[in-house]
PDB file of N, CA and C in Angstrom:
ATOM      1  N   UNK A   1       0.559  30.371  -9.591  1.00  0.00           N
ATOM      2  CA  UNK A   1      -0.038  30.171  -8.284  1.00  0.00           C
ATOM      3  C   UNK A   1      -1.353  29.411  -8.362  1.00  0.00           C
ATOM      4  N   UNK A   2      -1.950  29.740  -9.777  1.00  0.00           N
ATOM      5  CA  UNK A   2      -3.654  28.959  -9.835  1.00  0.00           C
ATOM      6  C   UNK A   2      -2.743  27.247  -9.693  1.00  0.00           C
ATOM      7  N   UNK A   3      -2.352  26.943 -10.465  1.00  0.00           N
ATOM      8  CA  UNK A   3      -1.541  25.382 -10.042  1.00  0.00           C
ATOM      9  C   UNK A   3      -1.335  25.163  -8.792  1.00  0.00           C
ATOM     10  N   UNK A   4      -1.006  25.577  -8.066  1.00  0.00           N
ATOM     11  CA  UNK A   4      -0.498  25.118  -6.475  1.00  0.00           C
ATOM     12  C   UNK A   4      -1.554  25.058  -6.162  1.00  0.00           C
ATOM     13  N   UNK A   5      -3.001  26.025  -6.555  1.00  0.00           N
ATOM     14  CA  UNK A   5      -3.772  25.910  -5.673  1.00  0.00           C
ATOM     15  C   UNK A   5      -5.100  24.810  -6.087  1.00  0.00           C
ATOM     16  N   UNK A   6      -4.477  24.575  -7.091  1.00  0.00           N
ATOM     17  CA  UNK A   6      -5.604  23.354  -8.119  1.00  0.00           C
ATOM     18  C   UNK A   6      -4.525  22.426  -7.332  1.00  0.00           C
ATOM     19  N   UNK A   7      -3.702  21.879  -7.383  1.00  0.00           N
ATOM     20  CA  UNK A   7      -3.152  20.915  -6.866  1.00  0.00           C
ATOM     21  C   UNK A   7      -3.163  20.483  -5.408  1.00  0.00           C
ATOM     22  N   UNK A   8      -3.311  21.739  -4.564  1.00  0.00           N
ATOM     23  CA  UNK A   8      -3.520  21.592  -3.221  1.00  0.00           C
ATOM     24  C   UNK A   8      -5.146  21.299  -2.865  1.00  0.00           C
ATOM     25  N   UNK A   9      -6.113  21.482  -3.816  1.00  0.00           N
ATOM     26  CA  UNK A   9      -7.288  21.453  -3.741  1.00  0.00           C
ATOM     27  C   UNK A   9      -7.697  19.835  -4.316  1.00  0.00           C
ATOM     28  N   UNK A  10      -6.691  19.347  -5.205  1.00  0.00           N
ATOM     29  CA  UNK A  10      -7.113  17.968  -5.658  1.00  0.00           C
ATOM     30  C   UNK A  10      -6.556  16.856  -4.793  1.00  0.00           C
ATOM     31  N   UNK A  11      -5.340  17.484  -4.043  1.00  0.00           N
ATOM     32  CA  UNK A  11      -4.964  16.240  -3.209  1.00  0.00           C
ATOM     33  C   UNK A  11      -5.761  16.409  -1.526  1.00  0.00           C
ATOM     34  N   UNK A  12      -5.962  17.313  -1.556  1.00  0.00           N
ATOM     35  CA  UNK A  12      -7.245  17.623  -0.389  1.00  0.00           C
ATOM     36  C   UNK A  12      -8.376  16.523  -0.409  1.00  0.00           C
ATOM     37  N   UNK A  13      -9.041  17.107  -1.576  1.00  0.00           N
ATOM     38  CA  UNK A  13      -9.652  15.795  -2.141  1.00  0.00           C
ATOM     39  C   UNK A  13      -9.277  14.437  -1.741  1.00  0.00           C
ATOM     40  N   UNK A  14      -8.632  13.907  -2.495  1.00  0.00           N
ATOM     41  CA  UNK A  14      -7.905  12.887  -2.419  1.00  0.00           C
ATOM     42  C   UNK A  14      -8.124  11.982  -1.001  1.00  0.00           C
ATOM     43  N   UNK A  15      -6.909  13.352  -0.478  1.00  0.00           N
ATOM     44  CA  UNK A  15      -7.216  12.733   1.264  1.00  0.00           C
ATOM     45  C   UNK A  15      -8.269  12.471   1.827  1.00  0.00           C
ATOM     46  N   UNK A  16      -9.320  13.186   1.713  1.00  0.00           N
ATOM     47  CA  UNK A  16     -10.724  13.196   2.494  1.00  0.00           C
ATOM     48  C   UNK A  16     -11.185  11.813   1.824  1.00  0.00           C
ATOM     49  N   UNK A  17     -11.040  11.539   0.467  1.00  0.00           N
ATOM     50  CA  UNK A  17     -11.676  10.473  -0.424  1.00  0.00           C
ATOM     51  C   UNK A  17     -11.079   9.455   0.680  1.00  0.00           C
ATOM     52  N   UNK A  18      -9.730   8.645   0.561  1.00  0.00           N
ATOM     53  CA  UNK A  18      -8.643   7.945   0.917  1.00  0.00           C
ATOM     54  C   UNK A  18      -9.134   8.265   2.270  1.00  0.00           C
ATOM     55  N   UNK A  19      -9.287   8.888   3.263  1.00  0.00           N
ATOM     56  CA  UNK A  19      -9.848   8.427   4.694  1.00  0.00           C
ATOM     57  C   UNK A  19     -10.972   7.818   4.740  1.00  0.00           C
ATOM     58  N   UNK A  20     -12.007   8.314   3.862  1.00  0.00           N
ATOM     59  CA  UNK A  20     -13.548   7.640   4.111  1.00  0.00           C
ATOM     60  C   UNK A  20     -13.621   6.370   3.689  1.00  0.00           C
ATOM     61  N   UNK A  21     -12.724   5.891   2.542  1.00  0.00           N
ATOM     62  CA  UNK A  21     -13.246   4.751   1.409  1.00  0.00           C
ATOM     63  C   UNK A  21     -11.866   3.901   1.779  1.00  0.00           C
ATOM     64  N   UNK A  22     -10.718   4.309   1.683  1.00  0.00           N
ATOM     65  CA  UNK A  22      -9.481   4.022   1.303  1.00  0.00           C
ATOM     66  C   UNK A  22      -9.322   1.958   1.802  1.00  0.00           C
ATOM     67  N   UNK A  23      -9.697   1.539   2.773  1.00  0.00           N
ATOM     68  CA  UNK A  23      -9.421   0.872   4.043  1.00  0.00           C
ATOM     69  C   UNK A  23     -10.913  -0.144   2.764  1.00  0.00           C
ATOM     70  N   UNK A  24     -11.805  -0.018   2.503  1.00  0.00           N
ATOM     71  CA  UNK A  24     -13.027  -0.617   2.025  1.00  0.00           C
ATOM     72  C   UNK A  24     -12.453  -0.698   0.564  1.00  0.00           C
ATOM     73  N   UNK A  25     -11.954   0.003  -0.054  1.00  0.00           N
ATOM     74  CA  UNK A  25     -11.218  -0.215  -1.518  1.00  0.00           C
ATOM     75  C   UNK A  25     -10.481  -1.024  -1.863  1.00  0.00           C
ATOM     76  N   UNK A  26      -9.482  -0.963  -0.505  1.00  0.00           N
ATOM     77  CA  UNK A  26      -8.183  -1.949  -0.677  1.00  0.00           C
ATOM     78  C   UNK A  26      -8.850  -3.665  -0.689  1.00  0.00           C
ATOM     79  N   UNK A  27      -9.900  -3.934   0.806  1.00  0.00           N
ATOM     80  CA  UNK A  27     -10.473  -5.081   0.900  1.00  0.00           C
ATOM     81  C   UNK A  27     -11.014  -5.453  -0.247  1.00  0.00           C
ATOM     82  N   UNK A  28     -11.968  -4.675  -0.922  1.00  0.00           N
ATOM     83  CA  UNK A  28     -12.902  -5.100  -2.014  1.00  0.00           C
ATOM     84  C   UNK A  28     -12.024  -5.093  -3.418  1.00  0.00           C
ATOM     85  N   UNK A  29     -10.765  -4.555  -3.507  1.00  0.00           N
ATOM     86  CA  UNK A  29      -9.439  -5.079  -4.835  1.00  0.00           C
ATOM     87  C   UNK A  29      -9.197  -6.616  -4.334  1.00  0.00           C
ATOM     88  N   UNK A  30      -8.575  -6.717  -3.122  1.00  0.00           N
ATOM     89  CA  UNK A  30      -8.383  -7.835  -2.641  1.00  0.00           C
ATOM     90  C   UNK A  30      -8.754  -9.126  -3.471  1.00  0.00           C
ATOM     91  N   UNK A  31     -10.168  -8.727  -2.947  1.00  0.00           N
ATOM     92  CA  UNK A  31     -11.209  -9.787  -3.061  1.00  0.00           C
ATOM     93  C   UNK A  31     -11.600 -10.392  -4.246  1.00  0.00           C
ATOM     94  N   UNK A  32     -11.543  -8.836  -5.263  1.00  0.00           N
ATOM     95  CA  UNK A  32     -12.525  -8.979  -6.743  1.00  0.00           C
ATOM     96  C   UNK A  32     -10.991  -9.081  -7.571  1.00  0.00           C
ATOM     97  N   UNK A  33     -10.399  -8.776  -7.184  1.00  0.00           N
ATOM     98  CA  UNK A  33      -8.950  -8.320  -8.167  1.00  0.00           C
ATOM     99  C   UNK A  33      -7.852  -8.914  -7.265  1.00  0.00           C
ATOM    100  N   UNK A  34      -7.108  -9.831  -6.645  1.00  0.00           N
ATOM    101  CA  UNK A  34      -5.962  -9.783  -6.294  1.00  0.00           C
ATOM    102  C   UNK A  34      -4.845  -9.408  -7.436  1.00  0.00           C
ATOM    103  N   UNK A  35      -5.173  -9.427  -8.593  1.00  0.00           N
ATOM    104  CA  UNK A  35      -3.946  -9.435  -9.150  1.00  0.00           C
ATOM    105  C   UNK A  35      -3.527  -8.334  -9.213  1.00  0.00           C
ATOM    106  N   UNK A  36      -4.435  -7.202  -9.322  1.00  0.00           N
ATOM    107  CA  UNK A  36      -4.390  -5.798  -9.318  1.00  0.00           C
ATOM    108  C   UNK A  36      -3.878  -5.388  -7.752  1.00  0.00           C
ATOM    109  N   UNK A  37      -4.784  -6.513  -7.152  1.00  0.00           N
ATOM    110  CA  UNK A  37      -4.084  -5.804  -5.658  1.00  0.00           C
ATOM    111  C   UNK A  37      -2.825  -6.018  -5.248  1.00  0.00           C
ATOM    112  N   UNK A  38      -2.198  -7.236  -5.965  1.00  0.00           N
ATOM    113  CA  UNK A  38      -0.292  -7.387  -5.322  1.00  0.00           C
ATOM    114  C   UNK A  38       0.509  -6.690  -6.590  1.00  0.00           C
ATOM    115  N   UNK A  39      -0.233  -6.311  -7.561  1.00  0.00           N
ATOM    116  CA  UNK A  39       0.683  -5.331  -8.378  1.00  0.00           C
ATOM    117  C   UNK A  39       0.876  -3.718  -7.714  1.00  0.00           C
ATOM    118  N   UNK A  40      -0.214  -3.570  -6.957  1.00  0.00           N
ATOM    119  CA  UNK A  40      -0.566  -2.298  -6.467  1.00  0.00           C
ATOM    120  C   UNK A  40       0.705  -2.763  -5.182  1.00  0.00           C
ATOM    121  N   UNK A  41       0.702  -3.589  -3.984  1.00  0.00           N
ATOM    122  CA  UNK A  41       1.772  -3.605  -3.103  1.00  0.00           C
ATOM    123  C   UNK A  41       3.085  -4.271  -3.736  1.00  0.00           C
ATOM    124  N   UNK A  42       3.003  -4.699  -4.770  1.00  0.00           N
ATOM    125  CA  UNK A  42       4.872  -4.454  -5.099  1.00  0.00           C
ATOM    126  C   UNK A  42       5.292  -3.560  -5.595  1.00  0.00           C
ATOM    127  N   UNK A  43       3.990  -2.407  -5.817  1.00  0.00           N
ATOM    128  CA  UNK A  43       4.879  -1.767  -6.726  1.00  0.00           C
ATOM    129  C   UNK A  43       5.070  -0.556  -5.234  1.00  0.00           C
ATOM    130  N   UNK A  44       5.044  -0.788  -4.248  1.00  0.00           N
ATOM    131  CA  UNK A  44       5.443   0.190  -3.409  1.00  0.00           C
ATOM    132  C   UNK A  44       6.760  -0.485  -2.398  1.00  0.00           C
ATOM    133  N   UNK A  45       6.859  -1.530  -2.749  1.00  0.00           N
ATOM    134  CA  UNK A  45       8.250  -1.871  -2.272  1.00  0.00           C
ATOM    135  C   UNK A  45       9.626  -1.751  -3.082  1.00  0.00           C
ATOM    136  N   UNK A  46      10.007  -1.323  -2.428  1.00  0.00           N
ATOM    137  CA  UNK A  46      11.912  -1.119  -3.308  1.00  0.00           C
ATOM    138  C   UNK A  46      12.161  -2.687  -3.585  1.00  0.00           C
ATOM    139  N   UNK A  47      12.900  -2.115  -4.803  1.00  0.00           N
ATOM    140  CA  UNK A  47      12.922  -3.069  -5.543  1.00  0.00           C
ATOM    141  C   UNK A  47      14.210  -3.718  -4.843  1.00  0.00           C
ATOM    142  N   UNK A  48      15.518  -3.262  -3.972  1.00  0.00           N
ATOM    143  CA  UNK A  48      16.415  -3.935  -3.417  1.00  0.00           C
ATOM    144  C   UNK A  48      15.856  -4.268  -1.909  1.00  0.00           C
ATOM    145  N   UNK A  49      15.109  -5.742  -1.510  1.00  0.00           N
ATOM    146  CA  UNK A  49      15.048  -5.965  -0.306  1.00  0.00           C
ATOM    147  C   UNK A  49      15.742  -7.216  -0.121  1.00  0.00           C
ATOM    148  N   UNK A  50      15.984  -6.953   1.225  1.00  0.00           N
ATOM    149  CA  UNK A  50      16.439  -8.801   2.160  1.00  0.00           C
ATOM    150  C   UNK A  50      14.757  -9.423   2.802  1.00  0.00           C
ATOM    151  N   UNK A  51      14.307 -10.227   2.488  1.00  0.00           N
ATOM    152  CA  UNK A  51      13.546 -11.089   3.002  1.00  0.00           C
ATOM    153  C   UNK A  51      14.145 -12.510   3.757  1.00  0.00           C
ATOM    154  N   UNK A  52      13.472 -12.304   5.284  1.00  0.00           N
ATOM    155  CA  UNK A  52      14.284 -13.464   5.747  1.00  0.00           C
ATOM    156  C   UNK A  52      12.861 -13.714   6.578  1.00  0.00           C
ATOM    157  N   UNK A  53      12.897 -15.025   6.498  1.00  0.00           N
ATOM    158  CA  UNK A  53      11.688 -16.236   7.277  1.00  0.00           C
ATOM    159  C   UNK A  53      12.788 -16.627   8.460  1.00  0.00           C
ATOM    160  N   UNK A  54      12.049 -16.167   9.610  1.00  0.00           N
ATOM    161  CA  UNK A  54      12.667 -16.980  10.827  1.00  0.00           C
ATOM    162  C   UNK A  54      11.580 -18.006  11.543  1.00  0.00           C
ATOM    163  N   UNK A  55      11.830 -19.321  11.871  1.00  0.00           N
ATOM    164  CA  UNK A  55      10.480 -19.782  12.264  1.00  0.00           C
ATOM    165  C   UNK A  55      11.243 -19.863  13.889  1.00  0.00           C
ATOM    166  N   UNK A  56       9.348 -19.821  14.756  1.00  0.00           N
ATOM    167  CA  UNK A  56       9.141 -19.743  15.784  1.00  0.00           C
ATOM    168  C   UNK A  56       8.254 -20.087  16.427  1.00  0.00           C
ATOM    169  N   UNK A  57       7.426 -19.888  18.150  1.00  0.00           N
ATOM    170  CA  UNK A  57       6.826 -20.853  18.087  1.00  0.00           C
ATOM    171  C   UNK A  57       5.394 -20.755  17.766  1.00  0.00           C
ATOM    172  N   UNK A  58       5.242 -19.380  16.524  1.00  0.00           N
ATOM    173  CA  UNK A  58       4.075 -19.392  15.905  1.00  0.00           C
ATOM    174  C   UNK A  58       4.780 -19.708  14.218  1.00  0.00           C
ATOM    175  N   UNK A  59       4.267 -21.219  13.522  1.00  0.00           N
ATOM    176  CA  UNK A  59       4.964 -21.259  12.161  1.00  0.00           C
ATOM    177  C   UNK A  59       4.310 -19.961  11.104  1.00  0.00           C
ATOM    178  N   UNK A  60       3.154 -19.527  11.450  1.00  0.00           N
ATOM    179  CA  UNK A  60       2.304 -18.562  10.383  1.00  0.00           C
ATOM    180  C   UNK A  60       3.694 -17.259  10.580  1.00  0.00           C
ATOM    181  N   UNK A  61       4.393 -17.015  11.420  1.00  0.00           N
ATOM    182  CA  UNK A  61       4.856 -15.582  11.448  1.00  0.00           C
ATOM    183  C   UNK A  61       6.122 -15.744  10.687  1.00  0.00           C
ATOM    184  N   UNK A  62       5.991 -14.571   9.563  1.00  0.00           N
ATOM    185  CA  UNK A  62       6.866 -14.160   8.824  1.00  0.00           C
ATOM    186  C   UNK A  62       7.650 -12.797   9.260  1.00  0.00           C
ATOM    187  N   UNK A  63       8.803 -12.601   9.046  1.00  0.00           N
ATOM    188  CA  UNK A  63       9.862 -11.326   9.505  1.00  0.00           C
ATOM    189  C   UNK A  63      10.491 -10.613   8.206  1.00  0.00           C
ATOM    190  N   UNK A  64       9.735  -9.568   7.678  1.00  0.00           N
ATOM    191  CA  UNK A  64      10.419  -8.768   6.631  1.00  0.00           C
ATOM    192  C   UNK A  64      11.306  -7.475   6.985  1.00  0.00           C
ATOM    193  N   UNK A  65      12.439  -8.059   6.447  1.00  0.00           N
ATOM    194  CA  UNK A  65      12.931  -6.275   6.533  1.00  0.00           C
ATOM    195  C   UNK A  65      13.760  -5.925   5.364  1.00  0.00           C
ATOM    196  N   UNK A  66      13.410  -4.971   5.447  1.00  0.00           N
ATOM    197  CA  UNK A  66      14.402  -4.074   4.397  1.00  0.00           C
ATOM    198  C   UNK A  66      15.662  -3.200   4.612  1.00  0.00           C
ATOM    199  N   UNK A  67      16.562  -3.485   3.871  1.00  0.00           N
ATOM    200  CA  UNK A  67      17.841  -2.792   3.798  1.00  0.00           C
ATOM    201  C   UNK A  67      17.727  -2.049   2.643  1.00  0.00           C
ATOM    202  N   UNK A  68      18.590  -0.990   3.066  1.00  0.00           N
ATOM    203  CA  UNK A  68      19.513   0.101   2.030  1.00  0.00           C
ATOM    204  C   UNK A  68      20.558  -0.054   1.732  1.00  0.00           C
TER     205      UNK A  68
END
């Protein structure tokens, strides 16, 4: 039970950390690190997606979706 409650106490943490900073972390990887930062967002995409570009009458807009 001490585990559940060390674990429920570190991701508590966590969260409170990740609300205050989370949003200012990501920008400032961005910035100083992209490489770290698109290893960090591919590695949260499944690895089986469909990517499809539809153009329209904004050319900047891209359309991702993912299948299962």
């Amino acid at each position: 039970m001490a585990n559940n409650r060390l674990s429920e106490s570190v991701l508590n943490e966590l969260i409170t950390h990740w609300e205050a900073h989370g949003r200012d972390a990501i920008d400032r990887t961005c910035k100083e690190n992209p490489g770290a930062y698109m290893r960090a967002v591919l590695s949260l995409v499944p690895r089986d997606f469909a990517l499809t570009a539809e153009k329209d009458e904004t050319p900047q807009c891209t359309e991702i979706r993912f299948v299962d």
